[in-house]
PDB file of N, CA and C in Angstrom:
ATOM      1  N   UNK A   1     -13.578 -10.898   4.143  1.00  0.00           N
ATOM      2  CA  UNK A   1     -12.353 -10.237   3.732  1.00  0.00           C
ATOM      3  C   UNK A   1     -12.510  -8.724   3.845  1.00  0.00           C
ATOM      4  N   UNK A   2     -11.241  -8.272   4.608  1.00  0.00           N
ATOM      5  CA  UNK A   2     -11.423  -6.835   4.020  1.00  0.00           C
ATOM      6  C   UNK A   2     -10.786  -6.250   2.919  1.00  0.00           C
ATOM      7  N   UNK A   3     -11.033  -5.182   2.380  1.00  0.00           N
ATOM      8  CA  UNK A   3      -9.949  -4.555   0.995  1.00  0.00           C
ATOM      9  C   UNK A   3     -10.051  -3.242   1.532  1.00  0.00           C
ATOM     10  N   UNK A   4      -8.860  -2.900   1.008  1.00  0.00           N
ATOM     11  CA  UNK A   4      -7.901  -1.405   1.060  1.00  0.00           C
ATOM     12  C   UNK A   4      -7.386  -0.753   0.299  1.00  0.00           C
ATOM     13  N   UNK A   5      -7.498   0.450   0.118  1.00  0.00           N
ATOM     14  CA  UNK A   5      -6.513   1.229  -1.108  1.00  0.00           C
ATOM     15  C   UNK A   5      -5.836   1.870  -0.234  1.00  0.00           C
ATOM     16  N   UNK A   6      -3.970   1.332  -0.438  1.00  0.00           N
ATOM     17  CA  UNK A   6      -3.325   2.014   0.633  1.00  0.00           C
ATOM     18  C   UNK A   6      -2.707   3.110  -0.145  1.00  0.00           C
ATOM     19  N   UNK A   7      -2.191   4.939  -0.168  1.00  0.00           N
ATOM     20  CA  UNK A   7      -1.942   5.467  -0.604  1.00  0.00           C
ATOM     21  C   UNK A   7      -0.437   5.645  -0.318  1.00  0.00           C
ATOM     22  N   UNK A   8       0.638   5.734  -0.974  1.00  0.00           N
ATOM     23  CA  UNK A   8       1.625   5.737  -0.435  1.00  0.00           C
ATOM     24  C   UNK A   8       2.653   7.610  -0.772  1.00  0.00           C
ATOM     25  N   UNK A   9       3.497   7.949  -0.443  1.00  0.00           N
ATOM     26  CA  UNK A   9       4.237   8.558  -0.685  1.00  0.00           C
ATOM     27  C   UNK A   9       5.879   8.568  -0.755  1.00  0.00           C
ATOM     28  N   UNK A  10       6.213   8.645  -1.363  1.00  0.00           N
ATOM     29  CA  UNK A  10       7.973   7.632  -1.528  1.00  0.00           C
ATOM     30  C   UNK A  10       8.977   9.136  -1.515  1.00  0.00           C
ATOM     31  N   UNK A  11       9.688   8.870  -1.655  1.00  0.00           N
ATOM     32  CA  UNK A  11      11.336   9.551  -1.657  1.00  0.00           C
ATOM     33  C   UNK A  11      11.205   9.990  -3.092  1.00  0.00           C
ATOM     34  N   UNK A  12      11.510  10.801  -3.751  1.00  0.00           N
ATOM     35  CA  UNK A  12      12.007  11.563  -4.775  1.00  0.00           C
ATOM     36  C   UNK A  12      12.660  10.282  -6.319  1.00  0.00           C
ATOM     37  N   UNK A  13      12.104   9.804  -6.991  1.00  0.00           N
ATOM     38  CA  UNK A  13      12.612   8.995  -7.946  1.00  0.00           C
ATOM     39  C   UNK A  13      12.556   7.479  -7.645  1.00  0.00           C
ATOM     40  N   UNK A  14      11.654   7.245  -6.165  1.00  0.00           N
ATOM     41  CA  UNK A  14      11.501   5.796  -5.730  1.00  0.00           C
ATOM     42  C   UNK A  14      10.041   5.057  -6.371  1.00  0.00           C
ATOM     43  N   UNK A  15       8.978   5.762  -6.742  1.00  0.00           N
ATOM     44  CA  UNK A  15       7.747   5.614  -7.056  1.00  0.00           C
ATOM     45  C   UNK A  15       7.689   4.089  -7.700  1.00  0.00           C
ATOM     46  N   UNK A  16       8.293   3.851  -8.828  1.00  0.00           N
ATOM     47  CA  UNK A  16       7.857   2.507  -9.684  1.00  0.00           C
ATOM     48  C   UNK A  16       8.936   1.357  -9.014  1.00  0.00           C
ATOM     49  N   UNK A  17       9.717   1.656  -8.088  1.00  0.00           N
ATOM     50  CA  UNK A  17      10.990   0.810  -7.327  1.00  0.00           C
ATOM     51  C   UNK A  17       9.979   0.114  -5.843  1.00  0.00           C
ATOM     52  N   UNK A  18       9.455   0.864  -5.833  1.00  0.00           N
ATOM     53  CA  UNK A  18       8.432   1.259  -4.700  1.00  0.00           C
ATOM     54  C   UNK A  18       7.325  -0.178  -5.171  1.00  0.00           C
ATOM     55  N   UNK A  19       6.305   0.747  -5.803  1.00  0.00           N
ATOM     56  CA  UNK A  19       5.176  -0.207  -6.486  1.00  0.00           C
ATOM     57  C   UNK A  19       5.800  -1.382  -6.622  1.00  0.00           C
ATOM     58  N   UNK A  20       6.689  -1.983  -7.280  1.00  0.00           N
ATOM     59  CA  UNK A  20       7.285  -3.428  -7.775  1.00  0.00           C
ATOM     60  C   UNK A  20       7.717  -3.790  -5.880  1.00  0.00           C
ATOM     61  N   UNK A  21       8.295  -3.699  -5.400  1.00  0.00           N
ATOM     62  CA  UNK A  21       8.477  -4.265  -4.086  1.00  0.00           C
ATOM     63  C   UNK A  21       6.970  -4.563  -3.512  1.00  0.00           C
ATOM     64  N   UNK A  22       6.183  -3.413  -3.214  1.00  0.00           N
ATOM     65  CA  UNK A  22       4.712  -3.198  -2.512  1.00  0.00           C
ATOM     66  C   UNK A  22       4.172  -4.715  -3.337  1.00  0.00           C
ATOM     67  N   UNK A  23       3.975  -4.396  -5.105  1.00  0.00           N
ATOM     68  CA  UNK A  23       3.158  -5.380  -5.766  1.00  0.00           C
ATOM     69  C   UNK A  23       3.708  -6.751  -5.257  1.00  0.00           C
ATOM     70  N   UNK A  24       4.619  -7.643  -4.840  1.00  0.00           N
ATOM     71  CA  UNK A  24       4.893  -8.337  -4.173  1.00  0.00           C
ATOM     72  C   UNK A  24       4.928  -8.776  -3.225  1.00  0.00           C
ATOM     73  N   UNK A  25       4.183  -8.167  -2.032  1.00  0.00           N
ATOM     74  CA  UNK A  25       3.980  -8.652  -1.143  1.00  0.00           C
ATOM     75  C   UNK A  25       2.774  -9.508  -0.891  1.00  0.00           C
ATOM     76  N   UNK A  26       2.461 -10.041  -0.151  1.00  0.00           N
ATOM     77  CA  UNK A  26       1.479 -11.448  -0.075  1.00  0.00           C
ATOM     78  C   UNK A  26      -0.076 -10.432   0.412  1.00  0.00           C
ATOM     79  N   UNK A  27      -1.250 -10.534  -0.386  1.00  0.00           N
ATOM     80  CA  UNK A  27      -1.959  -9.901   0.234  1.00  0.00           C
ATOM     81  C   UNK A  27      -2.241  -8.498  -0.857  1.00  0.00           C
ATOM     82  N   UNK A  28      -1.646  -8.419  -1.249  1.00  0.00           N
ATOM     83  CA  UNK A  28      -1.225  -7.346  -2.300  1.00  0.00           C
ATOM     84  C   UNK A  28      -2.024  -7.074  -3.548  1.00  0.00           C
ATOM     85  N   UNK A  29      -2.645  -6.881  -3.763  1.00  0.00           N
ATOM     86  CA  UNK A  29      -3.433  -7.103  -5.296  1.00  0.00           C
ATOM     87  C   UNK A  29      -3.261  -6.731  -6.487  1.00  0.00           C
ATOM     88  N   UNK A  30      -2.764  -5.229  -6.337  1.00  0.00           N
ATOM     89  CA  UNK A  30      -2.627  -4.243  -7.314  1.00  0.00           C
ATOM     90  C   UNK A  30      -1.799  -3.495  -6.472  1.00  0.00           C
ATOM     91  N   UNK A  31      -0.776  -2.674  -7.497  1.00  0.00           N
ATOM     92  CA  UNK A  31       0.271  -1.131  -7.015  1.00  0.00           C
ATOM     93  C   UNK A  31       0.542  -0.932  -8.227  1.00  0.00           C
ATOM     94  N   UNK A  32       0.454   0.210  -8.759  1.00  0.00           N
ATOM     95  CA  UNK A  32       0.836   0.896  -9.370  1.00  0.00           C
ATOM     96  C   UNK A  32       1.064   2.359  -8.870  1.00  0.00           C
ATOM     97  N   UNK A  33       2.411   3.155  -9.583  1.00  0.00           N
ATOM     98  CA  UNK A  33       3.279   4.160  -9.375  1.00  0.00           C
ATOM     99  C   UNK A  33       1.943   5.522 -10.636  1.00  0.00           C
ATOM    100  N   UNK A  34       1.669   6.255 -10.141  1.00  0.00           N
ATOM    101  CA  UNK A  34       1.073   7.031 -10.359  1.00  0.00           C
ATOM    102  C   UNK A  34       1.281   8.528 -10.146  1.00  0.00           C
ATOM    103  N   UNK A  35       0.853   9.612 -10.672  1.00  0.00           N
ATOM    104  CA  UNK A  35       1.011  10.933 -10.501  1.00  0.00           C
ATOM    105  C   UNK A  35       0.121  11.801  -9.655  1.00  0.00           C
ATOM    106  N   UNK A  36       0.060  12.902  -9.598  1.00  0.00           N
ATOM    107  CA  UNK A  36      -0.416  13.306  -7.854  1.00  0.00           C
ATOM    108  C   UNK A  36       0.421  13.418  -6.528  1.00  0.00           C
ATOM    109  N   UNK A  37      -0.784  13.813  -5.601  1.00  0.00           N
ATOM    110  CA  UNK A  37       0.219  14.084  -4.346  1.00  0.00           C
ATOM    111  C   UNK A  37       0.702  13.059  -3.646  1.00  0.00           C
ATOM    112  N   UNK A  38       0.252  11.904  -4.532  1.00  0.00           N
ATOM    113  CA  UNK A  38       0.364  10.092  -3.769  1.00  0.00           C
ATOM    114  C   UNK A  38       1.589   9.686  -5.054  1.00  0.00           C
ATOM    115  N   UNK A  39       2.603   8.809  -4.094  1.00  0.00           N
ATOM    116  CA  UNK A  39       3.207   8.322  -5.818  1.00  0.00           C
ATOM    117  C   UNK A  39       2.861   6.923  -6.178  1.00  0.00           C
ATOM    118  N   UNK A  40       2.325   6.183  -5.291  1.00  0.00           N
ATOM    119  CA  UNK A  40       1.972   4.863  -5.706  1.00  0.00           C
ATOM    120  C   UNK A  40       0.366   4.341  -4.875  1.00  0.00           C
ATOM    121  N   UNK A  41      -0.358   3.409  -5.412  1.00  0.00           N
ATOM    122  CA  UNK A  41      -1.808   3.086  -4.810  1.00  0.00           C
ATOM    123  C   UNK A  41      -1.566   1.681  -4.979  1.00  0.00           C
ATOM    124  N   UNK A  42      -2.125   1.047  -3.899  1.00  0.00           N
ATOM    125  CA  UNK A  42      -2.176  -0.075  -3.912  1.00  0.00           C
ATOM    126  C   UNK A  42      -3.544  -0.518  -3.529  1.00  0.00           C
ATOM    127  N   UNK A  43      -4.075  -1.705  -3.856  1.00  0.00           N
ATOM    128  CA  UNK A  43      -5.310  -2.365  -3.519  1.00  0.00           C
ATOM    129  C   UNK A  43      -4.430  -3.472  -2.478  1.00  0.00           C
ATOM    130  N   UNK A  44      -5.081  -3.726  -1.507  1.00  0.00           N
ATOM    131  CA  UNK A  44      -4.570  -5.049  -0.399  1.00  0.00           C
ATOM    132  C   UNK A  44      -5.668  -5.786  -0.439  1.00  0.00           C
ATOM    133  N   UNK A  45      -5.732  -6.719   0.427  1.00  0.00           N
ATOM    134  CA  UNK A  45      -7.057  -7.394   1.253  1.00  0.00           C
ATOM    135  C   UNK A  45      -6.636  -8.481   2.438  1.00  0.00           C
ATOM    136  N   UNK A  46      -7.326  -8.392   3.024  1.00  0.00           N
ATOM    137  CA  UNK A  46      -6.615  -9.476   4.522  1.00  0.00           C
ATOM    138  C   UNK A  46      -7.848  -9.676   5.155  1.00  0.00           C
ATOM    139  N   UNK A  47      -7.707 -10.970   5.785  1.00  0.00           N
ATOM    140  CA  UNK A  47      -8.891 -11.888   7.000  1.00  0.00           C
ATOM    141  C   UNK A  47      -9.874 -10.345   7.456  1.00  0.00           C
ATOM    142  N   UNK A  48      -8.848  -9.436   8.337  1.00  0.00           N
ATOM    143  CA  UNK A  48      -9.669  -8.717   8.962  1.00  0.00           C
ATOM    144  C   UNK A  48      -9.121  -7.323   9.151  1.00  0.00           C
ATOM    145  N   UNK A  49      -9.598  -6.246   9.672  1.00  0.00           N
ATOM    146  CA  UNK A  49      -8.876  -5.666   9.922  1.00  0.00           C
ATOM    147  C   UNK A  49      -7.313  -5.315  10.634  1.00  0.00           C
ATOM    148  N   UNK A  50      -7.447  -6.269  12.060  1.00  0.00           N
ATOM    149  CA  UNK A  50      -6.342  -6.482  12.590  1.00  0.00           C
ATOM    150  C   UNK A  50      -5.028  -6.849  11.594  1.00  0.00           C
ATOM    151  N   UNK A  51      -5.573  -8.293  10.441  1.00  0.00           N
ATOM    152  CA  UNK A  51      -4.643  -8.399   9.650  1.00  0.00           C
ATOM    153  C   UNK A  51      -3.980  -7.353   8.523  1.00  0.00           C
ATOM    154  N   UNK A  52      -5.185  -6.597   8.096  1.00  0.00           N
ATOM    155  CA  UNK A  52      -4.821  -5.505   7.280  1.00  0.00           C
ATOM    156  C   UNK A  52      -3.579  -4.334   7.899  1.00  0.00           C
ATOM    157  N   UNK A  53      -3.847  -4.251   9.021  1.00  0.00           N
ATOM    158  CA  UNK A  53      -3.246  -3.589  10.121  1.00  0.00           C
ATOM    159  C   UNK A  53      -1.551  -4.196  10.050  1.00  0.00           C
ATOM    160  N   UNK A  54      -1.731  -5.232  10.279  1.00  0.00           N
ATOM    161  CA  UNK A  54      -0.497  -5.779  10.466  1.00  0.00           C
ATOM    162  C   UNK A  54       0.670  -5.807   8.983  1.00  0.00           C
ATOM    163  N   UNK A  55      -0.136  -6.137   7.874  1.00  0.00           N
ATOM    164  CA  UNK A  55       0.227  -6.187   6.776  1.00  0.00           C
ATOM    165  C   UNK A  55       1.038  -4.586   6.085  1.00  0.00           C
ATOM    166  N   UNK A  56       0.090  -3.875   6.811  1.00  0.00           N
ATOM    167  CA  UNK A  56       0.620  -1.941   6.587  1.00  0.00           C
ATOM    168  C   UNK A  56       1.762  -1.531   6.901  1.00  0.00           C
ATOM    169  N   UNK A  57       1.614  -1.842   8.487  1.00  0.00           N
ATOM    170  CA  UNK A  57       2.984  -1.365   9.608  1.00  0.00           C
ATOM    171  C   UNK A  57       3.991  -2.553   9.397  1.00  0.00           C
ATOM    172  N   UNK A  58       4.014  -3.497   9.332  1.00  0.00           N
ATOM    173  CA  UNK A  58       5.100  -4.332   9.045  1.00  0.00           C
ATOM    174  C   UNK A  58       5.408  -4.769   7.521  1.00  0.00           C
ATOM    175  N   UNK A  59       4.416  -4.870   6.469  1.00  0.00           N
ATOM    176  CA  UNK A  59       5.455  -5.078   5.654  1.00  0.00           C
ATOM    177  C   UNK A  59       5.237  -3.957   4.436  1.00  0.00           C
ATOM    178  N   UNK A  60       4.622  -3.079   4.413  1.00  0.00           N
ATOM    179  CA  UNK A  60       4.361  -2.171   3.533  1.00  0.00           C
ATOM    180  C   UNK A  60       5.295  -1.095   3.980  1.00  0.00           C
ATOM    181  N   UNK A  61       5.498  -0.333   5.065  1.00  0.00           N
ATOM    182  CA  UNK A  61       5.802   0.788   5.936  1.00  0.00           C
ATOM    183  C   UNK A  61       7.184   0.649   6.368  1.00  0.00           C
ATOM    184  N   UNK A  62       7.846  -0.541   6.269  1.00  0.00           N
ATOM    185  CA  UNK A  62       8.888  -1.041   6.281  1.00  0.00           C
ATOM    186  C   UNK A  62       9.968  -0.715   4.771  1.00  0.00           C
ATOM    187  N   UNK A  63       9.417  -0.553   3.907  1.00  0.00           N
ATOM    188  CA  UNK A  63      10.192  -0.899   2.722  1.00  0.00           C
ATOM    189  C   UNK A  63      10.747   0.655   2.708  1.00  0.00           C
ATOM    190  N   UNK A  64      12.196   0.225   2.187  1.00  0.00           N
ATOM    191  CA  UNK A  64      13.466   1.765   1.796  1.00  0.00           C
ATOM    192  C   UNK A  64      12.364   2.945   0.892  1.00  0.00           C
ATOM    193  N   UNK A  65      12.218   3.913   0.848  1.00  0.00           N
ATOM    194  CA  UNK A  65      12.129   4.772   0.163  1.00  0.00           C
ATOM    195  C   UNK A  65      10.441   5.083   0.368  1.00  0.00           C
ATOM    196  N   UNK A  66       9.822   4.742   1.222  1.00  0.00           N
ATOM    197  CA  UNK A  66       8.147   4.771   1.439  1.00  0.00           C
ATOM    198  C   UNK A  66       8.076   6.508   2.529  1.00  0.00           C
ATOM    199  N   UNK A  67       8.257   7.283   2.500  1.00  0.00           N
ATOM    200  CA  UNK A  67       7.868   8.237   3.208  1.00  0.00           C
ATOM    201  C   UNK A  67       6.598   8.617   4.387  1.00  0.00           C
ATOM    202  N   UNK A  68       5.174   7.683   3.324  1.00  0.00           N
ATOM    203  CA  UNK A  68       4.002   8.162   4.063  1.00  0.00           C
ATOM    204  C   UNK A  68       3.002   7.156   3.823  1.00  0.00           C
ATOM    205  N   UNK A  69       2.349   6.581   4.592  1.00  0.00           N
ATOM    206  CA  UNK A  69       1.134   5.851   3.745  1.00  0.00           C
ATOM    207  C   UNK A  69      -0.498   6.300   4.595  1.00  0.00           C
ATOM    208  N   UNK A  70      -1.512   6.037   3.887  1.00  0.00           N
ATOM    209  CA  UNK A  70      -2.455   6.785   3.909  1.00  0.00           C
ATOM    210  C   UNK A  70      -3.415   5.626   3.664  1.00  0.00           C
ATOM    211  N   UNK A  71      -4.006   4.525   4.212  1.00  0.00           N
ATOM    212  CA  UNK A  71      -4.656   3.290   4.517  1.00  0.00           C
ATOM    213  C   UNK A  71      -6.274   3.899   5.012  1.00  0.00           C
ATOM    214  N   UNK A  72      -7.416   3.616   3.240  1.00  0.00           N
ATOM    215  CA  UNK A  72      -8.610   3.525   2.679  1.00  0.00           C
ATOM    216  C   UNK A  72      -8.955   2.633   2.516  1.00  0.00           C
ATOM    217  N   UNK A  73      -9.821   2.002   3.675  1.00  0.00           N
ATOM    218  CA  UNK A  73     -10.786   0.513   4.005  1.00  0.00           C
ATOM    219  C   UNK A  73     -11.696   0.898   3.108  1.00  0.00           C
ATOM    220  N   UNK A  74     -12.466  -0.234   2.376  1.00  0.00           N
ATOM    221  CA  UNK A  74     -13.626  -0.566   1.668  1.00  0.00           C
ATOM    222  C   UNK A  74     -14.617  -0.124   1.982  1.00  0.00           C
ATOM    223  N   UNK A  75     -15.405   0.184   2.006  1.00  0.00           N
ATOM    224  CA  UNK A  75     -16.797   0.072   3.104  1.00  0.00           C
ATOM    225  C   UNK A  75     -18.057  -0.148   1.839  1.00  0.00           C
ATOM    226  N   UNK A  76     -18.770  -1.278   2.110  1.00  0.00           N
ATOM    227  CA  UNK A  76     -20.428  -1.432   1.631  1.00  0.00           C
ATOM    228  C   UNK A  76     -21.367  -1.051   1.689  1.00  0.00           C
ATOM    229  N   UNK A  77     -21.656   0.486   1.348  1.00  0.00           N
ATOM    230  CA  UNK A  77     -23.140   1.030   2.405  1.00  0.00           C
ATOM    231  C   UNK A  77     -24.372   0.810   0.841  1.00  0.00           C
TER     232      UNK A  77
END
């Protein structure tokens, strides 16, 4: 498996509208709407990268009010 902390940036008053859509998607682990230059973080995880990939640009990057996202793979050293 891989895991991800995807960072997002939303529209002006979308942040926790945001997180609740994101936290629902399949794959999804954690989102919460947070303060900073990010307005929401999410934890993902998927088969592989390719899937992680796919999961970002189509169903994360897709949703009304997402401005920017900023996709932080795991790594084990």
């Amino acid at each position: 498996m891989v895991h991800a902390y995807i960072l997002i940036q939303t529209d002006v008053g979308k942040a926790a509208e945001v997180a609740r859509e994101v936290g629902a998607i399949e794959g999804v682990t954690l989102a919460e709407d947070v303060t900073g230059p990010y307005d929401v973080i999410v934890r993902a995880e998927a088969r592989n990268v390719d899937e992680l990939g796919k999961l970002v640009v189509s169903k994360v990057q897709s949703l009304e009010g997402i401005t920017r996202t900023l996709t932080c793979p795991v790594v084990r050293i």
